[in-house]
N, C-alpha and C. Protein backbone atom coordinates (compact mmCIF):
# COMPACT_ATOMS: atom_id res chain seq x y z
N UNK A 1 19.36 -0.58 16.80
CA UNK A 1 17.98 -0.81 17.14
C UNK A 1 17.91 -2.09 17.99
N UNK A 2 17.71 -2.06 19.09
CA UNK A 2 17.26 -2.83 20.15
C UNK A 2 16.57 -4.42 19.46
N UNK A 3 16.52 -5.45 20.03
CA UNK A 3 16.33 -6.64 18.75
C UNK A 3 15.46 -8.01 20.04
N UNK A 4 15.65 -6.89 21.50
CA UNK A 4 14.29 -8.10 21.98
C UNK A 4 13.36 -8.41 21.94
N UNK A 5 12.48 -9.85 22.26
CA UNK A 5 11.30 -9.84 22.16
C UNK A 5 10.13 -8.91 22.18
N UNK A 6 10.26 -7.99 23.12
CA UNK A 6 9.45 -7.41 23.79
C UNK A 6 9.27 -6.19 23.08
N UNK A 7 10.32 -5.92 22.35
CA UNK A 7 10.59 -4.32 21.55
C UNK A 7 10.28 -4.91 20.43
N UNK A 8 10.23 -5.92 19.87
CA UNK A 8 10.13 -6.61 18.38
C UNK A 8 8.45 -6.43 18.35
N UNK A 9 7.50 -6.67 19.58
CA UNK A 9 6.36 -6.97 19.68
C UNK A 9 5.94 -5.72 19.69
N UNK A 10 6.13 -5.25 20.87
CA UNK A 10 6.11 -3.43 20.72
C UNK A 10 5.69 -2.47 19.65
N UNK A 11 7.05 -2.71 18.70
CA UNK A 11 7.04 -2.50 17.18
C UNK A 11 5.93 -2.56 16.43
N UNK A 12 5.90 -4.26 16.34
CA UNK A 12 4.72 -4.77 15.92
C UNK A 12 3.36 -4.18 15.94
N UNK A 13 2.96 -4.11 17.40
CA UNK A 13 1.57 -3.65 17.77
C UNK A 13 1.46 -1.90 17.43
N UNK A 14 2.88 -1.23 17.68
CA UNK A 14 2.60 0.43 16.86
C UNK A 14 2.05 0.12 15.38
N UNK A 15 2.95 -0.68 14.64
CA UNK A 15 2.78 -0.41 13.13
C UNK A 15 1.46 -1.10 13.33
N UNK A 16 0.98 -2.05 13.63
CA UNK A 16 -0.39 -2.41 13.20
C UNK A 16 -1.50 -1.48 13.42
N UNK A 17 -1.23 -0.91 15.42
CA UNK A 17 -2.52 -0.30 15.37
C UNK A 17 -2.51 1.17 14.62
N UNK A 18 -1.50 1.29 14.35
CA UNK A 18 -1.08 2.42 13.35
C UNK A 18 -1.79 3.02 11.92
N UNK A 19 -1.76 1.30 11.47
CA UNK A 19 -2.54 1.05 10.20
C UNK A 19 -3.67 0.76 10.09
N UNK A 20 -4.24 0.37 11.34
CA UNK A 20 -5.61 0.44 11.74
C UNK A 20 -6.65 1.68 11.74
N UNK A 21 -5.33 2.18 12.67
CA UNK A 21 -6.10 3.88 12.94
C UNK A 21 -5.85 4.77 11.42
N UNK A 22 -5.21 4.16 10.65
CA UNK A 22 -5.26 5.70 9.29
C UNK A 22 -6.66 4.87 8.67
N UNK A 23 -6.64 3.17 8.47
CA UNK A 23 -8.07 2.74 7.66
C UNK A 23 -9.16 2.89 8.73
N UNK A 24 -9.25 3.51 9.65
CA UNK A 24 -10.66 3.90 10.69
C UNK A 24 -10.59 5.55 10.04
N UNK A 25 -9.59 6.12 9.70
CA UNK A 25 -9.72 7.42 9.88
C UNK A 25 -10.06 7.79 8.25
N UNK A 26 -9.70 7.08 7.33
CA UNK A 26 -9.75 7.20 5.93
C UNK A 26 -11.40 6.78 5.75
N UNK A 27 -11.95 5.49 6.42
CA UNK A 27 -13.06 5.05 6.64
C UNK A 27 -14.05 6.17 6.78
N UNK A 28 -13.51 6.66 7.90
CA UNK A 28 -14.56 7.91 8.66
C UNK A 28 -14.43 9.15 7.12
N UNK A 29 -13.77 9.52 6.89
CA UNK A 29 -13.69 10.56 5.91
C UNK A 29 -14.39 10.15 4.62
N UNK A 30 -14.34 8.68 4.36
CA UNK A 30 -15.25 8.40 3.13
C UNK A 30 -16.41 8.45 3.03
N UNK A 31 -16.76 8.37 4.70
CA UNK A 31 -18.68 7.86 5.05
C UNK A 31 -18.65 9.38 5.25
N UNK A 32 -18.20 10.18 5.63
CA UNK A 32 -19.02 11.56 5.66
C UNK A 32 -18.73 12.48 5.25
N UNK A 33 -17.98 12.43 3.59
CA UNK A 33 -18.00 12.78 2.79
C UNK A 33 -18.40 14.12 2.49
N UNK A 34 -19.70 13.95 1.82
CA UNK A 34 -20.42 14.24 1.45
C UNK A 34 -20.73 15.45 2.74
N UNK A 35 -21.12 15.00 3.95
CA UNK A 35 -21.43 16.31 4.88
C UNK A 35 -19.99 17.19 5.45
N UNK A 36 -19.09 16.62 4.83
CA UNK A 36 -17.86 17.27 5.06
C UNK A 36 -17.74 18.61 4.29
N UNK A 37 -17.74 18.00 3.04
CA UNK A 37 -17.89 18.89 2.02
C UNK A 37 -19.08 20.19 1.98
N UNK A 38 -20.33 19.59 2.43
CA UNK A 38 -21.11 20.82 2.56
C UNK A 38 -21.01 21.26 3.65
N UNK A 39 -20.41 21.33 5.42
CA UNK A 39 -19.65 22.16 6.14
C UNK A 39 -18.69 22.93 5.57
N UNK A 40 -17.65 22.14 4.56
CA UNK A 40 -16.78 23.22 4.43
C UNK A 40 -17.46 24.53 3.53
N UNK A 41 -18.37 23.80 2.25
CA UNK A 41 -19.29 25.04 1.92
C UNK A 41 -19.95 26.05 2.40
N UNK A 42 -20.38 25.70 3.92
CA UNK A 42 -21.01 26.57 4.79
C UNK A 42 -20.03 27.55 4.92
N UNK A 43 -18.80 27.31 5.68
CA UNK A 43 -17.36 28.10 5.88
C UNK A 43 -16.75 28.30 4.97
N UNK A 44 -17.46 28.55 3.62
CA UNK A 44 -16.69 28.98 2.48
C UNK A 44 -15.45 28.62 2.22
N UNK A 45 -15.74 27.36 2.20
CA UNK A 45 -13.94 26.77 1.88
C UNK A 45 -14.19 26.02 0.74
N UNK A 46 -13.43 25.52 -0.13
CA UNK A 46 -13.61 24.65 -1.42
C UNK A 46 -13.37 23.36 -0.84
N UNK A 47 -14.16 22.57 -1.32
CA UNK A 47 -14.29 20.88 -1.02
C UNK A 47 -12.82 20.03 -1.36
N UNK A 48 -11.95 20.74 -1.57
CA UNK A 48 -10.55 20.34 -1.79
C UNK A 48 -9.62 19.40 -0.64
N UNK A 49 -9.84 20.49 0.20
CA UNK A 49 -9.12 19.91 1.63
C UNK A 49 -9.60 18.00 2.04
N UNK A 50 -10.85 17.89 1.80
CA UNK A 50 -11.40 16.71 2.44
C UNK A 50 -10.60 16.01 1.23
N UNK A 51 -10.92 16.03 0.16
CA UNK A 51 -9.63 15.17 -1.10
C UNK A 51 -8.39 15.20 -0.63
N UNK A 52 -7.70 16.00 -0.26
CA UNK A 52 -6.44 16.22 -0.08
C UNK A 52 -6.07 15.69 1.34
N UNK A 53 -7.16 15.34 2.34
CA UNK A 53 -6.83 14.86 3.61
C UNK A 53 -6.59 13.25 3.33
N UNK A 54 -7.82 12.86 2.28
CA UNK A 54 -7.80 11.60 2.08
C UNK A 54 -6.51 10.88 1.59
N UNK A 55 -5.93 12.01 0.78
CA UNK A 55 -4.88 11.39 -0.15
C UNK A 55 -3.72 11.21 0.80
N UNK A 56 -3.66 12.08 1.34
CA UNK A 56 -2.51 12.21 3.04
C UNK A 56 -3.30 10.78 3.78
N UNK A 57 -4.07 10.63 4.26
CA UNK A 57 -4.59 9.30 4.76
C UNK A 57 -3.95 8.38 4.24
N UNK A 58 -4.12 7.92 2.87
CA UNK A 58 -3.50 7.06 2.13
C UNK A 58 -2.24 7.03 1.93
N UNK A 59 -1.74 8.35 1.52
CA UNK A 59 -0.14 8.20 1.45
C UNK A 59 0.52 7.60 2.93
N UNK A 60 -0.13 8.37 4.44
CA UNK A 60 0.91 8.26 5.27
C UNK A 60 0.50 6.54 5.84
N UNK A 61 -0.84 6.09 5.46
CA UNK A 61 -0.99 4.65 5.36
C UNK A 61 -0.23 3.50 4.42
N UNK A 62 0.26 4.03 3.47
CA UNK A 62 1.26 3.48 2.76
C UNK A 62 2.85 3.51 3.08
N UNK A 63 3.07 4.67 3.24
CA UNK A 63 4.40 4.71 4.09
C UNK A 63 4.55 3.84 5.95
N UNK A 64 3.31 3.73 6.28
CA UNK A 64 3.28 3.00 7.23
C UNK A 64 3.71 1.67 7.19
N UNK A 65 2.82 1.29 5.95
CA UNK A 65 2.97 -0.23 5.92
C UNK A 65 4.84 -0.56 5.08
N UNK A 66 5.04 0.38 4.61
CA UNK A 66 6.28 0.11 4.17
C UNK A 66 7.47 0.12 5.69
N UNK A 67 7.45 1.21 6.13
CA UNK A 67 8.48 1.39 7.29
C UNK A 67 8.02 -0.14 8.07
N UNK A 68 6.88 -0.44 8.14
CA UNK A 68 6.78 -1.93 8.78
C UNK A 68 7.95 -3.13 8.61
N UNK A 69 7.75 -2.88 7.08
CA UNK A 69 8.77 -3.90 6.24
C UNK A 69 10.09 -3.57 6.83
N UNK A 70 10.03 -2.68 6.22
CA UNK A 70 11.47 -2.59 6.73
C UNK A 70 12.18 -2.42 8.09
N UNK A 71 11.21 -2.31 9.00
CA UNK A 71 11.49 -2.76 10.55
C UNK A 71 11.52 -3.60 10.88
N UNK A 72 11.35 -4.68 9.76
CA UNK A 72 10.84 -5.98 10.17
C UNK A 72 11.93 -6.79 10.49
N UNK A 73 12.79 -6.64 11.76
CA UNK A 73 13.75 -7.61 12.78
C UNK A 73 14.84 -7.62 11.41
N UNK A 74 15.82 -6.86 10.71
CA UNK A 74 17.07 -7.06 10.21
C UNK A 74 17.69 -7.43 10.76
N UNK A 75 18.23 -7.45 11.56
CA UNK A 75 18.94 -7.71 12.52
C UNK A 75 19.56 -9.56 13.02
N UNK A 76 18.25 -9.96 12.03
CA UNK A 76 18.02 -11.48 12.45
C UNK A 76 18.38 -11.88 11.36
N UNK A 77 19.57 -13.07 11.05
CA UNK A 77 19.98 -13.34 9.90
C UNK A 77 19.00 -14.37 9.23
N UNK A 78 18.52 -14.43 8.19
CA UNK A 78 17.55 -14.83 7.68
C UNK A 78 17.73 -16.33 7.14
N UNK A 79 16.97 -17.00 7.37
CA UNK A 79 17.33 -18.36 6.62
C UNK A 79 16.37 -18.88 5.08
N UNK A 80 17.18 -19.03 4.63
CA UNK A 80 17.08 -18.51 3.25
C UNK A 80 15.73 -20.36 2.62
N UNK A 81 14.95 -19.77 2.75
CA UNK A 81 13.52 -20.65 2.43
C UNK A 81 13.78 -21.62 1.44
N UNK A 82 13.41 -22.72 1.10
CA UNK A 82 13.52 -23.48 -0.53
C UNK A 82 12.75 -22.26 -1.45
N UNK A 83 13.06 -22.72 -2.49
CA UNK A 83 12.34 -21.73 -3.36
C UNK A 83 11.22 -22.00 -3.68
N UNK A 84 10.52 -22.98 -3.58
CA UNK A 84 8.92 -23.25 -3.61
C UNK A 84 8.23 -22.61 -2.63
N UNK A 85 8.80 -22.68 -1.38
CA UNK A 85 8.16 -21.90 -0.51
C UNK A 85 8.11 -20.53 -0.62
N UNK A 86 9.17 -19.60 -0.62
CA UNK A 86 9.52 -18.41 -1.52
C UNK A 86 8.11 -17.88 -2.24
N UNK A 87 8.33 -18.77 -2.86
CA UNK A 87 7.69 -18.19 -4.69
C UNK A 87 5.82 -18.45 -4.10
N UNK A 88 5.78 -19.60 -3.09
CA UNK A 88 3.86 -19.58 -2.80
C UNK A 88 3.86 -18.36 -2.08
N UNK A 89 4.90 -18.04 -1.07
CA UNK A 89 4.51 -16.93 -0.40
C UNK A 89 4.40 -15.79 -0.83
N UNK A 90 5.12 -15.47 -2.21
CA UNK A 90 4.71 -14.52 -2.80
C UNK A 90 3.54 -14.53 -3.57
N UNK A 91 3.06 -15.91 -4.07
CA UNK A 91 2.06 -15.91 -4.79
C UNK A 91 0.80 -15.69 -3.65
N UNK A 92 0.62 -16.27 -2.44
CA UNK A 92 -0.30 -15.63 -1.48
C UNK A 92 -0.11 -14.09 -1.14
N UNK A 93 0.82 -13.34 -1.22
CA UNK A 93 0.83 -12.00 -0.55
C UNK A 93 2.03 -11.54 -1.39
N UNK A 94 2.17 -10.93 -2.48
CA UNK A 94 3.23 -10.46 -2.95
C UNK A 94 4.48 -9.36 -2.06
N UNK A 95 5.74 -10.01 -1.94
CA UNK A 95 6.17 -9.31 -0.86
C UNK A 95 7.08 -10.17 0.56
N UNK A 96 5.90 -11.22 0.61
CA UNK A 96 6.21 -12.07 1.76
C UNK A 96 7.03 -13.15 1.52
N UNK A 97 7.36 -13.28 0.26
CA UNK A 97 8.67 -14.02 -0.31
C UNK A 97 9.81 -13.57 -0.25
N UNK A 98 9.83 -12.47 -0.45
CA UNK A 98 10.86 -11.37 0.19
C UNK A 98 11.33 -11.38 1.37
N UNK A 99 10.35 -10.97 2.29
CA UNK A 99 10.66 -11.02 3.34
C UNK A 99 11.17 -12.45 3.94
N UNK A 100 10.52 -13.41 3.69
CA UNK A 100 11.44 -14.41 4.00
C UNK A 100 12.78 -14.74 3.58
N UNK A 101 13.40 -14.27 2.38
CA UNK A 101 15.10 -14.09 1.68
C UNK A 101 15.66 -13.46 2.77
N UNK A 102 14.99 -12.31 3.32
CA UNK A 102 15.32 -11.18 3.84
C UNK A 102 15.67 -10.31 3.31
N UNK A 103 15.15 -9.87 1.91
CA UNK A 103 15.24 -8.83 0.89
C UNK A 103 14.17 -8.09 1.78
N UNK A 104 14.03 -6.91 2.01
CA UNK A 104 13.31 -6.21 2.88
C UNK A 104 13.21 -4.72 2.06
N UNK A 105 14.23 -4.50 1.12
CA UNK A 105 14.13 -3.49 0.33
C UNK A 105 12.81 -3.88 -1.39
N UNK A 106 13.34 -5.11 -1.39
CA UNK A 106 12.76 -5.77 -2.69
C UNK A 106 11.14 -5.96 -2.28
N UNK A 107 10.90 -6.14 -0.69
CA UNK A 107 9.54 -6.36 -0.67
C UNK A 107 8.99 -5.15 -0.17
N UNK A 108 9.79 -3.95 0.16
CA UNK A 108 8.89 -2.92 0.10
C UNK A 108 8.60 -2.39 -0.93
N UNK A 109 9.37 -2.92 -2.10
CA UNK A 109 9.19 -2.37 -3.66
C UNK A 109 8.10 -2.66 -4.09
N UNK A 110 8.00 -4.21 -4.10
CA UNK A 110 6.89 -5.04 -4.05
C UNK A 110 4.87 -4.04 -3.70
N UNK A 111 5.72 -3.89 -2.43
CA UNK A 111 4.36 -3.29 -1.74
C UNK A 111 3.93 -2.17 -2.18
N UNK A 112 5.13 -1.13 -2.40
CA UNK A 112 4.68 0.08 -2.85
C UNK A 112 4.21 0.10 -4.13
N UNK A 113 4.43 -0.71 -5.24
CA UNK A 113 3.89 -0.82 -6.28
C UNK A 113 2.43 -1.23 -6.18
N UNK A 114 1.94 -2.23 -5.26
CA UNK A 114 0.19 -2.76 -4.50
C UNK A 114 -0.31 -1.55 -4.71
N UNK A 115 0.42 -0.50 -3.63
CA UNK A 115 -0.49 0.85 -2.91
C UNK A 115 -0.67 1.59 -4.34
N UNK A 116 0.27 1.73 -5.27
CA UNK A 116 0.58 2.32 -6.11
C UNK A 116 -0.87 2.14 -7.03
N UNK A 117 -0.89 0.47 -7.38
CA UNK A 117 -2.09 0.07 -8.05
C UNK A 117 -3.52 0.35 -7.41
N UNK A 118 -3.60 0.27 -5.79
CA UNK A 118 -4.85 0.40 -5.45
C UNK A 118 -5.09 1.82 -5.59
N UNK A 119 -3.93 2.90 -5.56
CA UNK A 119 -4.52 4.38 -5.84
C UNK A 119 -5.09 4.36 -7.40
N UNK A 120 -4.15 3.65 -8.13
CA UNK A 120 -5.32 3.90 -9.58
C UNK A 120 -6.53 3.39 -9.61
N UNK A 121 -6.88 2.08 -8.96
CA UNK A 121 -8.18 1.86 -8.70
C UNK A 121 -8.82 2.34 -8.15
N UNK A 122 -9.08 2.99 -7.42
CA UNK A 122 -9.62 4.61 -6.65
C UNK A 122 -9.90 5.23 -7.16
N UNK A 123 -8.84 5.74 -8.37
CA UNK A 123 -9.33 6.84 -9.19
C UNK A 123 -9.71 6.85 -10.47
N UNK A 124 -9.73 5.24 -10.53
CA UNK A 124 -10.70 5.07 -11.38
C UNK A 124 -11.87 4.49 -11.27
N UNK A 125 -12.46 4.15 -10.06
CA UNK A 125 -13.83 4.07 -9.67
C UNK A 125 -14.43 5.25 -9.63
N UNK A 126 -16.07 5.30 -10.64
CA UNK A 126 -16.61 6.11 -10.86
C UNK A 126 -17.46 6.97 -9.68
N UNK A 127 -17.61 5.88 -8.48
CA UNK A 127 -18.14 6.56 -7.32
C UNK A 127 -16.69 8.17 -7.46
N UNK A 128 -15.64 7.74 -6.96
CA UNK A 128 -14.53 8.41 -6.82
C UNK A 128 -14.68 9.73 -7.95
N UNK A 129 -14.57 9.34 -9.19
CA UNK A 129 -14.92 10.29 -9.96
C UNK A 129 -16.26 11.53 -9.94
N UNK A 130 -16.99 10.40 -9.52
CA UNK A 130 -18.47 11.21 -9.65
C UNK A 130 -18.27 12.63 -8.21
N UNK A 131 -17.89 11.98 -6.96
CA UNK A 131 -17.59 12.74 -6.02
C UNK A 131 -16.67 13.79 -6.34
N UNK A 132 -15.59 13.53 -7.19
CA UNK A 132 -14.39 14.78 -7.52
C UNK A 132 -15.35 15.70 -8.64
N UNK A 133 -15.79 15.16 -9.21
CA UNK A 133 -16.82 15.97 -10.50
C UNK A 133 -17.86 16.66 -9.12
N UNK A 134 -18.64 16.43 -8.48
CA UNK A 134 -19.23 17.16 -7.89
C UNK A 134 -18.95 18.26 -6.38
N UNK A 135 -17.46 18.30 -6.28
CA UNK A 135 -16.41 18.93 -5.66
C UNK A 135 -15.49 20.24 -6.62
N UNK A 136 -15.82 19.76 -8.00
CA UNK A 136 -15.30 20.37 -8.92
C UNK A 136 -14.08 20.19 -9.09
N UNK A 137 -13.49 19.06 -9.11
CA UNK A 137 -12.14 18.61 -9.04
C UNK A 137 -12.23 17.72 -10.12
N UNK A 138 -11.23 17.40 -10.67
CA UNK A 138 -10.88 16.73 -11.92
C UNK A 138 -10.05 16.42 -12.04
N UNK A 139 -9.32 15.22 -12.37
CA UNK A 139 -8.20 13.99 -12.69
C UNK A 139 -7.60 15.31 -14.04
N UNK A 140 -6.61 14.82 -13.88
CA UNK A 140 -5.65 15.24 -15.41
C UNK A 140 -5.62 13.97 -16.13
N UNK A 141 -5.79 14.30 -17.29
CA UNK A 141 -6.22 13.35 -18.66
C UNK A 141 -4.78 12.34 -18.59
N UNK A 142 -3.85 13.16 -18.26
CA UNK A 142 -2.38 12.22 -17.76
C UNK A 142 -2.47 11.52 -17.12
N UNK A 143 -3.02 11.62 -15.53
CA UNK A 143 -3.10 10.84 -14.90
C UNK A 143 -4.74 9.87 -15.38
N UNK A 144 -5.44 10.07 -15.82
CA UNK A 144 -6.62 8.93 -15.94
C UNK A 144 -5.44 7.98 -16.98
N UNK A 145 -4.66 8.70 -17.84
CA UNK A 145 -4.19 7.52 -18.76
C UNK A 145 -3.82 5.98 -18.02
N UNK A 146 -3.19 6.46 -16.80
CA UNK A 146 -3.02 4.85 -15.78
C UNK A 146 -4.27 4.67 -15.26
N UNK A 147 -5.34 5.09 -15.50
CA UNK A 147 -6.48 4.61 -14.84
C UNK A 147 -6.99 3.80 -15.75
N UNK A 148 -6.21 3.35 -16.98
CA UNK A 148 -7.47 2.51 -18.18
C UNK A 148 -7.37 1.35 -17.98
N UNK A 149 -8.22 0.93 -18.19
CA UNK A 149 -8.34 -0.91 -17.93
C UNK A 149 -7.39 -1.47 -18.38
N UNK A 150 -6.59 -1.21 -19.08
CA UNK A 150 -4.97 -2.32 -19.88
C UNK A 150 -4.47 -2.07 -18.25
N UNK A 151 -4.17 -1.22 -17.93
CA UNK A 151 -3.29 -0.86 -16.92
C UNK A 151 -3.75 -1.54 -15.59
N UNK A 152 -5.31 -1.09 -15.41
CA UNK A 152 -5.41 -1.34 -14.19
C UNK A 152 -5.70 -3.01 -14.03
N UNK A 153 -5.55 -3.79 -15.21
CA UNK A 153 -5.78 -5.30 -15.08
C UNK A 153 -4.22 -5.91 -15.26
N UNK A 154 -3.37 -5.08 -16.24
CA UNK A 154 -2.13 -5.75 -16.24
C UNK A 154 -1.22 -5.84 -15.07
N UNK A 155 -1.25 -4.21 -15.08
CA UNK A 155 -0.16 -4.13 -13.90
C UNK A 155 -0.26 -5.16 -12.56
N UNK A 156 -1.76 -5.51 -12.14
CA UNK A 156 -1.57 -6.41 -10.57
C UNK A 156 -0.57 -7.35 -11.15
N UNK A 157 -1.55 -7.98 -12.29
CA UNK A 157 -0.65 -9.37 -12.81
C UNK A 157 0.60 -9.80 -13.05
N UNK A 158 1.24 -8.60 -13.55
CA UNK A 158 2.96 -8.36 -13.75
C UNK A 158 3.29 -8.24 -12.67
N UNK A 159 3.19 -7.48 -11.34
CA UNK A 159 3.57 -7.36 -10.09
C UNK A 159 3.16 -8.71 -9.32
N UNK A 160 2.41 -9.63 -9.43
CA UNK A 160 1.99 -10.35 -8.79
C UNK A 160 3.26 -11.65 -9.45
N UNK A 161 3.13 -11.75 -10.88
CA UNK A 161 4.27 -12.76 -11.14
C UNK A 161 5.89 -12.17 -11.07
N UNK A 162 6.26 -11.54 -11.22
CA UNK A 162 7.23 -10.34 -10.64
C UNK A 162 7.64 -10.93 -9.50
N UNK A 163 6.59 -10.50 -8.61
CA UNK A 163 7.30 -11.04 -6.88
C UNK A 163 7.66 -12.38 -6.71
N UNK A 164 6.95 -13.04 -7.10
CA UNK A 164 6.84 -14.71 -7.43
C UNK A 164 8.00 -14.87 -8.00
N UNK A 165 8.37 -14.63 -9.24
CA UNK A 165 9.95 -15.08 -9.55
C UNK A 165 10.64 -14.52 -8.98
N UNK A 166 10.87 -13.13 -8.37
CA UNK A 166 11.77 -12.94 -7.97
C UNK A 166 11.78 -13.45 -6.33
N UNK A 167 10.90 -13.97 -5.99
CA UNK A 167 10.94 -14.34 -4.61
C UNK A 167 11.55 -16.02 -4.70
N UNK A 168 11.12 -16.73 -5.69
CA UNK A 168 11.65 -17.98 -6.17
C UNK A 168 13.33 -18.08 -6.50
N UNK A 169 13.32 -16.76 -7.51
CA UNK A 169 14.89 -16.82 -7.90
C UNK A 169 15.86 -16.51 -6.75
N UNK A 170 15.73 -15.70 -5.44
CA UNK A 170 16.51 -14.92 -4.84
C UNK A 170 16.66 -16.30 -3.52
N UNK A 171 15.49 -16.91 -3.35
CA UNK A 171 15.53 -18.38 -2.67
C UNK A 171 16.40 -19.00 -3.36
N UNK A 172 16.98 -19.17 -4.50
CA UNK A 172 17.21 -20.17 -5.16
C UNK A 172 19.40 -20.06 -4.95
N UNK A 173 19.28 -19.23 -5.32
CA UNK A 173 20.42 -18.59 -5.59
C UNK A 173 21.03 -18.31 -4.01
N UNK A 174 20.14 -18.06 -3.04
CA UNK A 174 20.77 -18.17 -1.64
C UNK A 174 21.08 -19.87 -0.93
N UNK A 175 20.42 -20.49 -1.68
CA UNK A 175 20.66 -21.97 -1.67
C UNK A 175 21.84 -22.57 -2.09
N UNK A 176 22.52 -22.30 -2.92
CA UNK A 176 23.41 -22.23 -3.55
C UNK A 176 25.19 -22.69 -2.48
């Protein structure tokens, strides 16, 4: 993979406006909703598809932001941060402690676990619910189980100190 400025920037500006265009397009599908759903009723289709586009929105917006990470200039040998710095940058953006080690696998872990949490918060906001209840769609009692408040308050917190030590420890130990 090519490692000049110009292709590094390149890069850059795909994955961003990339991620721009799925939250304009996820945006657009949330605000018209509702008249989506009663077109597809007109054309006798079940209100399924517009759920199922969204969730594709989100998924291929998540895989976006991950392939980011991991495009993110390997190539460039990394200089390995103090570990205070490390560990704030993860505490500002879980992930970005990582990326500064140059663990690039560890901070897409990082991230995908975020996306992971913001889908349960989704589906457990009652707007979200109320719309699948009036689509005739329904959560499995399995899956609401990660939607309960232990979960959806612990888990940021464990992932959030998680990245933090491990963004501290992996500084630390490359210091070495």
């Amino acid at each position: 993979m090519p490692t000049s400025p110009v292709f590094l920037a390149a890069l850059g500006l795909f994955f961003l406006s990339s991620l721009a265009f799925m939250g304009s397009l996820g945006w657009a599908l949330v605000v018209t909703l509702d008249r989506i759903t009663a077109t597809l009723r007109v054309l006798d289709f079940p209100g399924a598809p517009a759920v199922w586009a969204l969730t594709g929105v989100f998924a291929v917006a998540s895989g976006l932001h991950m392939a980011s990470i991991l495009a993110a200039n390997p190539h460039v040998e990394p200089r390995t941060p103090h570990p205070v710095v490390a560990g704030v940058a993860s505490a500002i953006l879980p992930g970005w402690g990582q990326i500064l080690n140059g663990s690039y696998k560890r901070a897409c872990m990082f991230v995908a676990s975020l996306w992971l949490i913001a889908a349960i918060w989704i589906l457990a906001s009652p707007a979200v619910q109320a719309s699948l209840a009036s689509l005739r769609l329904f959560i499995p009692p399995e899956v609401l189980l990660f939607c309960s408040p232990a979960v959806r308050f612990t888990a940021p917190a464990v992932v959030w100190a998680l990245s933090i030590y491990d963004a501290a420890a992996t500084a630390a130990a490359g210091r070495r």
